[in-house]
N, C-alpha and C. Protein backbone atom coordinates (compact mmCIF):
# COMPACT_ATOMS: atom_id res chain seq x y z
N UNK A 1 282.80 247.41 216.64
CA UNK A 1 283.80 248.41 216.29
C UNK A 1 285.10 248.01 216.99
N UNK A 2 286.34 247.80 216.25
CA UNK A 2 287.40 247.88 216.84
C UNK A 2 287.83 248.43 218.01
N UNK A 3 288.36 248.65 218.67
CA UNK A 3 288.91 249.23 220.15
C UNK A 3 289.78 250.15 219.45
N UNK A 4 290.78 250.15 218.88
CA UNK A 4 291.34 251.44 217.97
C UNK A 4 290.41 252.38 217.24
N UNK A 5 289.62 251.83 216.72
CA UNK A 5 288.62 252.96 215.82
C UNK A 5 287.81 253.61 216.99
N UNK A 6 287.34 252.75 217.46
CA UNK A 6 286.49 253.35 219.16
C UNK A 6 287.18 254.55 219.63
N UNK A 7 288.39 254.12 219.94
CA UNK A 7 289.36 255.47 220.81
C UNK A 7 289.18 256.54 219.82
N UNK A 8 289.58 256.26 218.43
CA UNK A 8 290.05 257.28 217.36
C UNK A 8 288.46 258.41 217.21
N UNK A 9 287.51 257.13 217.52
CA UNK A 9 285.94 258.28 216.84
C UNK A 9 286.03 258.97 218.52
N UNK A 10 286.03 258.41 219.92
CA UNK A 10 285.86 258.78 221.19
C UNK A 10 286.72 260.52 220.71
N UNK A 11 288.47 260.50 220.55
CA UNK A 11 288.84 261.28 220.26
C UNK A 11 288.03 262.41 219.27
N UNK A 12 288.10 262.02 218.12
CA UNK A 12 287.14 263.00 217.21
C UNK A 12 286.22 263.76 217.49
N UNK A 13 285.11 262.86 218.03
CA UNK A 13 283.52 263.17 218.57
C UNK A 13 283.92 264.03 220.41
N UNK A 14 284.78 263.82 220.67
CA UNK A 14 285.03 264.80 221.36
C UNK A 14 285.51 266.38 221.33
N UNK A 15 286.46 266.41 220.34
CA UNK A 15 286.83 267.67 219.80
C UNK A 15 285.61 267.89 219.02
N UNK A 16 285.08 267.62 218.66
CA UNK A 16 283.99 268.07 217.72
C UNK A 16 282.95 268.89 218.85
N UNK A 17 282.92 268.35 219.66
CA UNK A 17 281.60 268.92 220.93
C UNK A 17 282.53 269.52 221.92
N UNK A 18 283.85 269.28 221.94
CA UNK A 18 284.57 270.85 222.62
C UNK A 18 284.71 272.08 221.98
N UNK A 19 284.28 271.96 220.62
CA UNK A 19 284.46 272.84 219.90
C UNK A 19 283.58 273.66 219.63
N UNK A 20 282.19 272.89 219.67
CA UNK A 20 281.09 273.55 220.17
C UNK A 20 280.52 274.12 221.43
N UNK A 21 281.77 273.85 222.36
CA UNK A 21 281.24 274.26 223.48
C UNK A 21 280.96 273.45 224.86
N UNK A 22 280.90 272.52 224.68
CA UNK A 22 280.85 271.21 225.92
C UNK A 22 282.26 271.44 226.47
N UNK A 23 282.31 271.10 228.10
CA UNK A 23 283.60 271.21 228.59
C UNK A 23 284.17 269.39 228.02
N UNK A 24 285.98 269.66 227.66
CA UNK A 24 286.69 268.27 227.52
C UNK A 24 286.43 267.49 227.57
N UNK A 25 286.16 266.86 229.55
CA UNK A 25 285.64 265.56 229.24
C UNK A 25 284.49 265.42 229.73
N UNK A 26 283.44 266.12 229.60
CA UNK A 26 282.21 266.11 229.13
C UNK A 26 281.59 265.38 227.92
N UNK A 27 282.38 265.85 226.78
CA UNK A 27 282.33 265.69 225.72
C UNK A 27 283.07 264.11 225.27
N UNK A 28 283.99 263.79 225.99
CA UNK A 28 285.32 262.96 225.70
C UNK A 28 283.95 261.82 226.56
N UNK A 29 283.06 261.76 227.56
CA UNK A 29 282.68 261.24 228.00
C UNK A 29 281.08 260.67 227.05
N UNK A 30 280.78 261.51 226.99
CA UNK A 30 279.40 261.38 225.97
C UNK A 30 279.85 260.05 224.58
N UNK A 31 281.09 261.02 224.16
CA UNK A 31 281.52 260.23 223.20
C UNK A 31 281.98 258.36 223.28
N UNK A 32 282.23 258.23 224.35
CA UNK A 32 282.73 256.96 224.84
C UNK A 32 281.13 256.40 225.11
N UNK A 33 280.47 256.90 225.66
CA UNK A 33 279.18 256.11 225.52
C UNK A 33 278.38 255.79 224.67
N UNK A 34 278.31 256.96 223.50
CA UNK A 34 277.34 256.09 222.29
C UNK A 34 278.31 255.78 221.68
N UNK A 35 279.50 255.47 221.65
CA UNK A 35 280.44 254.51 220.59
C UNK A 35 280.63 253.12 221.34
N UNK A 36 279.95 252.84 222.43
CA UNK A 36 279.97 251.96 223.38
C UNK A 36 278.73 250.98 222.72
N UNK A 37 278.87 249.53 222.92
CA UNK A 37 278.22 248.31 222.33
C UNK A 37 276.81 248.65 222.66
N UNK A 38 276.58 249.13 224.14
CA UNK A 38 275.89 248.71 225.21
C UNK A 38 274.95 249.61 224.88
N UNK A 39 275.93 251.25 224.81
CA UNK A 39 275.15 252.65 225.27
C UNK A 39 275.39 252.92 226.40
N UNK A 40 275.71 252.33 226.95
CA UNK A 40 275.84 252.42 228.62
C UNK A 40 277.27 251.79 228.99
N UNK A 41 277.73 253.04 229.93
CA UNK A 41 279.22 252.43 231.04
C UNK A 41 278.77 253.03 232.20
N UNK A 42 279.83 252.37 232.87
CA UNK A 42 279.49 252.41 234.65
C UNK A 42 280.99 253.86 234.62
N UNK A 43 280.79 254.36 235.99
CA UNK A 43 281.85 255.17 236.06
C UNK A 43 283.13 254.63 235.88
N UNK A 44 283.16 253.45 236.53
CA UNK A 44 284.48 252.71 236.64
C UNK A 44 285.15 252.57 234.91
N UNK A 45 283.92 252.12 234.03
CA UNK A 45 284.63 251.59 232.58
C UNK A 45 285.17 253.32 231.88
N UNK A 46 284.26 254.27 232.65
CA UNK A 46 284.75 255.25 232.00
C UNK A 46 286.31 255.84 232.52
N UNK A 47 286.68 255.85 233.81
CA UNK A 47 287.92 256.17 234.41
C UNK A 47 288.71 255.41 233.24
N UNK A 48 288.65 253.98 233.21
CA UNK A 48 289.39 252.93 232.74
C UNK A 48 289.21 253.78 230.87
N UNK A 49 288.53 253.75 230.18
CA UNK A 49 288.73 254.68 228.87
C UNK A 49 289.33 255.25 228.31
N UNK A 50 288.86 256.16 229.45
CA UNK A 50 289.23 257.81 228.78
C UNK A 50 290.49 257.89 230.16
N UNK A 51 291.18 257.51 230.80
CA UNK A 51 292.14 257.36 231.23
C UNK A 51 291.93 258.73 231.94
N UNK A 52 290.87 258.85 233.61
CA UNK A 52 290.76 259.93 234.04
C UNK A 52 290.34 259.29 235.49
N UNK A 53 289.79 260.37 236.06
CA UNK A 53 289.98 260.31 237.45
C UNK A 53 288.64 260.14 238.13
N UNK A 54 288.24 259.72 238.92
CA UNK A 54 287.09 259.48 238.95
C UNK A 54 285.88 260.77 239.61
N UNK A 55 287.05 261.88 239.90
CA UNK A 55 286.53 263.22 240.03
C UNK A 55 286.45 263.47 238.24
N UNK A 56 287.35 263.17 238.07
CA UNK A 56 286.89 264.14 236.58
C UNK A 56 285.35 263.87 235.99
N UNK A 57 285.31 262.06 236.00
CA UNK A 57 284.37 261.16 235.67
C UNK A 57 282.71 262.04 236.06
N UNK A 58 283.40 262.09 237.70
CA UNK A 58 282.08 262.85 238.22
C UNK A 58 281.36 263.91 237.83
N UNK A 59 282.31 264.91 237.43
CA UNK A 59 282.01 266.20 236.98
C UNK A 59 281.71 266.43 235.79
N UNK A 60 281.76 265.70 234.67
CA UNK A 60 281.65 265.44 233.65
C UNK A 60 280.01 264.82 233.71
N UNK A 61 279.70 263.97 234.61
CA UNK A 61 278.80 263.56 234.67
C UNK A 61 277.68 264.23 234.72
N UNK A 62 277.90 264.77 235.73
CA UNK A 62 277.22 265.81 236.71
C UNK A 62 276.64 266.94 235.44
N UNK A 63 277.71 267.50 234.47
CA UNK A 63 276.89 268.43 233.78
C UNK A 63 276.44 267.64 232.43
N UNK A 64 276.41 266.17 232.02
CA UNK A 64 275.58 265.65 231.06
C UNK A 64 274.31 265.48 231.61
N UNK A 65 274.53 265.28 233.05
CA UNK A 65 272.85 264.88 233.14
C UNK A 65 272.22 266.06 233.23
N UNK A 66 272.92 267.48 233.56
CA UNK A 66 272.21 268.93 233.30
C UNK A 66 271.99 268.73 232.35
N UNK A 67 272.37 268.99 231.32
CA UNK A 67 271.96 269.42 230.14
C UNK A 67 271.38 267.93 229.47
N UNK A 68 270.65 267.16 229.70
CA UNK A 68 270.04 266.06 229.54
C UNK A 68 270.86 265.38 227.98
N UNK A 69 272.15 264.98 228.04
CA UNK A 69 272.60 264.48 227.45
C UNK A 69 272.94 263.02 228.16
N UNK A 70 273.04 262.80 229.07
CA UNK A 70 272.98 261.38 229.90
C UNK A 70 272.46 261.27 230.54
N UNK A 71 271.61 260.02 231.05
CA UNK A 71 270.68 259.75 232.39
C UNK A 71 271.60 258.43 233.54
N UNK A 72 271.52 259.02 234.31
CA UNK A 72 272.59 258.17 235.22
C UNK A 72 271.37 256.99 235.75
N UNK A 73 271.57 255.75 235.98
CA UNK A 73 270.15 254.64 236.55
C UNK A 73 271.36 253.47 237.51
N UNK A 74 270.65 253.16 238.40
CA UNK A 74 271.53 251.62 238.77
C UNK A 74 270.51 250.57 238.50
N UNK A 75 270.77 249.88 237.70
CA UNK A 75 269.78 248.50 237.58
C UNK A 75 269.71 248.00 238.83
N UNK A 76 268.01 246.95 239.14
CA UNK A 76 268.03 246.54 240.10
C UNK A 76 269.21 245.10 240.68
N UNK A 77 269.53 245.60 242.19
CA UNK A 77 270.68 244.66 242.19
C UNK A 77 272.18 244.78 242.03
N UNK A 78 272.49 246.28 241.27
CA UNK A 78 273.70 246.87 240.64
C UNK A 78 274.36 247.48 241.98
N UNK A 79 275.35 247.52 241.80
CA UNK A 79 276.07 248.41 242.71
C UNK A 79 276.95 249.53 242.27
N UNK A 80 276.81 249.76 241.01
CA UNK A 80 277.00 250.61 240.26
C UNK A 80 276.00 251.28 239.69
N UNK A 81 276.51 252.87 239.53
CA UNK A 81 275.60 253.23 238.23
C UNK A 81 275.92 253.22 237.06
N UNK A 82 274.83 253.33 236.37
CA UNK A 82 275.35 253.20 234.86
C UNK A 82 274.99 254.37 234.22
N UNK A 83 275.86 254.66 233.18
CA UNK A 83 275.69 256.01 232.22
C UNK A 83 274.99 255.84 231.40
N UNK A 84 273.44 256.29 230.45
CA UNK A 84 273.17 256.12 229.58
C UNK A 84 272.76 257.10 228.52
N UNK A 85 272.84 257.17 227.13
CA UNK A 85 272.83 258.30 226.55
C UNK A 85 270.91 257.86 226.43
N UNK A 86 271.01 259.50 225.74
CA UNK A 86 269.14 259.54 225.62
C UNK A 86 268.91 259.53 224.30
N UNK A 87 267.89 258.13 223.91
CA UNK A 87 267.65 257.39 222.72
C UNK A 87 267.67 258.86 221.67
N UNK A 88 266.86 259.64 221.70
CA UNK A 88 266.43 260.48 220.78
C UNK A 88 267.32 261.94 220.99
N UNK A 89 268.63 262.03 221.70
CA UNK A 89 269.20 262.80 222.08
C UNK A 89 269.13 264.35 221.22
N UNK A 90 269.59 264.77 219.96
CA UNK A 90 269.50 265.51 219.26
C UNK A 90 267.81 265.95 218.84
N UNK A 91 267.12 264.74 218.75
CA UNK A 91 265.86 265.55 218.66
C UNK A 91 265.40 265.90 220.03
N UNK A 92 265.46 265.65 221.31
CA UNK A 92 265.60 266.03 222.50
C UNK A 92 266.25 267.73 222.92
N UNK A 93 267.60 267.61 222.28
CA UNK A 93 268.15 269.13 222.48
C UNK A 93 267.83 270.34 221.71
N UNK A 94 267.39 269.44 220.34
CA UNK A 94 266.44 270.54 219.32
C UNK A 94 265.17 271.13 220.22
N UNK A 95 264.41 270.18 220.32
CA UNK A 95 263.41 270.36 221.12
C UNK A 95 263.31 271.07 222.11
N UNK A 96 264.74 271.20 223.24
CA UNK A 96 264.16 272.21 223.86
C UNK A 96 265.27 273.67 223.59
N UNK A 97 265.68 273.19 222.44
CA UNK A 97 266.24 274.49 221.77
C UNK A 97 264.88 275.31 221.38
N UNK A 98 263.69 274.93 221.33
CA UNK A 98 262.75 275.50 220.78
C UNK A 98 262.23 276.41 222.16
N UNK A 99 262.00 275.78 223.29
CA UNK A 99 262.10 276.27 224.51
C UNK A 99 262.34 277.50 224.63
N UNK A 100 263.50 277.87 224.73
CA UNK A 100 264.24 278.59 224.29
C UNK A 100 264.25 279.86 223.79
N UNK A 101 264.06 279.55 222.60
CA UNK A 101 263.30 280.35 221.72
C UNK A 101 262.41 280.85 221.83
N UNK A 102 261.48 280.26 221.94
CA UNK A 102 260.43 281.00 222.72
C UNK A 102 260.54 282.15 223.37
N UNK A 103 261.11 281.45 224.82
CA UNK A 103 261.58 282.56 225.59
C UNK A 103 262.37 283.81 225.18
N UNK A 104 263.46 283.69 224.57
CA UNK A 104 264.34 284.74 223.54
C UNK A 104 263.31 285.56 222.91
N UNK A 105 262.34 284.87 222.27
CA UNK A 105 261.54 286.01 221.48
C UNK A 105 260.68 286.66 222.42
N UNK A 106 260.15 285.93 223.79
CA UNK A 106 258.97 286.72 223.94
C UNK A 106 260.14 288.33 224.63
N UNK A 107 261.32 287.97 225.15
CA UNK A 107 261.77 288.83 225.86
C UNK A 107 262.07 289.97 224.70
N UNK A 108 262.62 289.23 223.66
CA UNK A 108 263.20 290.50 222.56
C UNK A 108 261.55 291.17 222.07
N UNK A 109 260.73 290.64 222.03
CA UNK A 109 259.22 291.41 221.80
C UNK A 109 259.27 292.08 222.90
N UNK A 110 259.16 291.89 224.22
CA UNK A 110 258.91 293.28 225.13
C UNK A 110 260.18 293.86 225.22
N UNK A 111 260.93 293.54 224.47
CA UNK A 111 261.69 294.58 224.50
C UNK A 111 261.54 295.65 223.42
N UNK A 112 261.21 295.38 222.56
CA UNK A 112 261.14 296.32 221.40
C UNK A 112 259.99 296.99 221.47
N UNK A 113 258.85 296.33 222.11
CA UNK A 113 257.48 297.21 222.48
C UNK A 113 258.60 298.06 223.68
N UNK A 114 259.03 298.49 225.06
CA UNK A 114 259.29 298.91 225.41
C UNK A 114 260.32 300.41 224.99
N UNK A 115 261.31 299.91 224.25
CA UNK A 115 261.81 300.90 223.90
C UNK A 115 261.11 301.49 222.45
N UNK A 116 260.39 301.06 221.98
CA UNK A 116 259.27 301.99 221.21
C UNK A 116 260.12 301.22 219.28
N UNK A 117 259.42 301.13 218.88
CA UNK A 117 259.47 300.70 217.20
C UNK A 117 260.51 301.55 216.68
N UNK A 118 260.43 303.19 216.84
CA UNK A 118 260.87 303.91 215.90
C UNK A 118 262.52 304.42 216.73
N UNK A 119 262.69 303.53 217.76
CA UNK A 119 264.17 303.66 217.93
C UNK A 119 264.93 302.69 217.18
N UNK A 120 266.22 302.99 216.95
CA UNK A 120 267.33 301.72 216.11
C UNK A 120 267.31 300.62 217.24
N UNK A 121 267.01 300.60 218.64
CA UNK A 121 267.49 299.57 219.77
C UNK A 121 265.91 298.24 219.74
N UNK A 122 264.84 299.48 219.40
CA UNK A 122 263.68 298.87 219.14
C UNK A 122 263.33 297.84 218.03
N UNK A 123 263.56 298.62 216.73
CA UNK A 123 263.92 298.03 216.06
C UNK A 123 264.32 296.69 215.91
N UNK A 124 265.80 297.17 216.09
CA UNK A 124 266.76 295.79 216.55
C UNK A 124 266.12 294.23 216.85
N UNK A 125 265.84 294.74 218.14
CA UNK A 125 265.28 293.65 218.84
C UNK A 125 264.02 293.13 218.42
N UNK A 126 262.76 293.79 217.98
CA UNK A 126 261.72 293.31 216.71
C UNK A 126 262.21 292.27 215.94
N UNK A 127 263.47 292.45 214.98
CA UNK A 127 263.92 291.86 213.89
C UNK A 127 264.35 290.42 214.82
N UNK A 128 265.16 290.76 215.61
CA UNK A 128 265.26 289.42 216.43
C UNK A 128 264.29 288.76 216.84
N UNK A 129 263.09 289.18 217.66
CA UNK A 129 261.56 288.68 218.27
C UNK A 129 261.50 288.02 216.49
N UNK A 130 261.34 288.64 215.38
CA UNK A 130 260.41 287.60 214.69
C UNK A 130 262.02 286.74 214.20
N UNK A 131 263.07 286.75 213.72
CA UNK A 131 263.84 285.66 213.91
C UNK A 131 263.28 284.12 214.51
N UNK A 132 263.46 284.68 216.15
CA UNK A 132 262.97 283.54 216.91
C UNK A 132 261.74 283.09 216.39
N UNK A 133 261.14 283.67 215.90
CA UNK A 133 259.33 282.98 215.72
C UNK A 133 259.70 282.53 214.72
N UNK A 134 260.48 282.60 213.80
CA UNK A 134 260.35 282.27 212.61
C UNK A 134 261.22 280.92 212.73
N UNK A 135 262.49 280.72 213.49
CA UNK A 135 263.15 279.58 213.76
C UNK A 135 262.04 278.67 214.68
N UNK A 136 261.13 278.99 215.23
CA UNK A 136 260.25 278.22 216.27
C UNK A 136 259.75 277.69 215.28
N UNK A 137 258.93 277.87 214.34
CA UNK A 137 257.93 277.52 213.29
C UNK A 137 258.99 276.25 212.44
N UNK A 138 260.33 277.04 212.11
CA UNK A 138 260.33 275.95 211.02
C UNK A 138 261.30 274.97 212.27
N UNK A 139 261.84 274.85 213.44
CA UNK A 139 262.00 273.70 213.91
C UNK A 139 260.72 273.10 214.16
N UNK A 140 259.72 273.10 214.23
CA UNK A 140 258.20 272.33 214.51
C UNK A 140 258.31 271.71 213.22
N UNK A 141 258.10 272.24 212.10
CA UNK A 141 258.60 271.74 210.97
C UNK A 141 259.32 270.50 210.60
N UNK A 142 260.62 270.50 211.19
CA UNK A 142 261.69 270.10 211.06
C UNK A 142 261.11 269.02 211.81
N UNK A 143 260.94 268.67 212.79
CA UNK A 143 261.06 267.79 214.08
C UNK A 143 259.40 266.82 213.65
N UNK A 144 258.25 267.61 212.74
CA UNK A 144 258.13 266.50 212.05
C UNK A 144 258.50 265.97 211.07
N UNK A 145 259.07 266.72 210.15
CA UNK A 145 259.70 265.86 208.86
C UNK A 145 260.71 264.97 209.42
N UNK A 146 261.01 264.86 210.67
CA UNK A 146 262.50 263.93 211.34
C UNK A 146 261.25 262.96 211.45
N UNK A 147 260.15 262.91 212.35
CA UNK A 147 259.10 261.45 212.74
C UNK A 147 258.88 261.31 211.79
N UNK A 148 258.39 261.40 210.44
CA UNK A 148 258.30 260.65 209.35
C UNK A 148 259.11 260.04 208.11
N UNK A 149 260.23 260.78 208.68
CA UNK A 149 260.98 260.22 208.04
C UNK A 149 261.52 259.14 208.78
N UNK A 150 261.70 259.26 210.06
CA UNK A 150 262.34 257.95 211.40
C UNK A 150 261.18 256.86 211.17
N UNK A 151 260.25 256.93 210.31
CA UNK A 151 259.21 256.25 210.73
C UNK A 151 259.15 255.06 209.32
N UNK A 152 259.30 256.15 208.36
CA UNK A 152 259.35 255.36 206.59
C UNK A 152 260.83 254.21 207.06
N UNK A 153 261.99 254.91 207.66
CA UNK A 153 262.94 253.93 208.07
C UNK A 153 262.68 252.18 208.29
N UNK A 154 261.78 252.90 209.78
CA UNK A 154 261.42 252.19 210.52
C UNK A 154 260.63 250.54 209.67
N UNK A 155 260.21 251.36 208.87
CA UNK A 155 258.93 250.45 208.16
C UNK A 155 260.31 249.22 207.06
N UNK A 156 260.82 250.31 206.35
CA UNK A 156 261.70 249.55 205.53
C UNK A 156 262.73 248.48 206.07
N UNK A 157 263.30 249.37 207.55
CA UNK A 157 263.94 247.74 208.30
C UNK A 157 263.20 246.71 208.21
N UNK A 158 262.19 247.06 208.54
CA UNK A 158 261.13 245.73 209.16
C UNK A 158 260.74 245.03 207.76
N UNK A 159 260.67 245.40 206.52
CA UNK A 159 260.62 244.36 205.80
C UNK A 159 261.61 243.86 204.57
């Protein structure tokens, strides 16, 4: 990829995930790494990039590897670390979007057993409890129709 198109998608793919919600250069950072040859930059290539500070670098860092969008490693011998994104990233955050869910429903179920069925608050929260169950089911769904379909891919590269 060009070094102009690089910057231009880095730009894009960043507003795109500030927009969803990732802080700036969080996002501005993620983006520079999977548009990267490697997959992987050291802090230093990222300062040098995205034209930032190496506090910013840090902090940015710091909440990709929360939210398991980067894994920080030093190869043996390195004196650096290196940034790396996680191979299966999106089916990774789906995944524990399901987590999640879970949790959301079991709480909105005792909640609606608690305040009783035949209130509007009870109610409410029922309709939400099966929501979540019902998004749990069809991401399970989903996340296999993604392995077999990653898989028919897989087969067709190879011959």
């Amino acid at each position: 990829m060009p070094e102009q198109a690089r910057r231009r998608f880095i730009e894009r793919m960043g507003e795109e995930l500030t927009g969803a919600g990732l802080p700036r250069m969080a996002a501005r950072m993620f983006s520079a790494i999977v548009a990267s040859e490697a997959g992987t930059l050291t802090a230093a290539d990222l300062c040098a990039q995205l034209q930032a500070s190496p506090a910013a670098i840090s902090g940015a860092a710091r909440y990709l590897e929360q939210v398991d969008m980067v894994r920080r490693s030093r190869p043996l011998g390195a004196r650096r670390d290196e940034f790396t994104t996680v191979d299966d990233i999106w089916y990774e955050a789906l995944l524990s979007r399901g987590n999640v869910l879970e949790r959301w429903q079991s709480v909105m179920h005792r909640g609606a057993v608690e305040l009783g069925p035949q209130t509007d608050a009870g109610a409410r929260l029922d309709r939400m409890a099966d929501f979540f169950t019902f998004m749990q089911v069809e991401l399970t769904a989903l996340m296999e129709r993604w392995h077999a379909h990653e898989a028919a891919q897989d087969d067709t590269r190879r011959s």
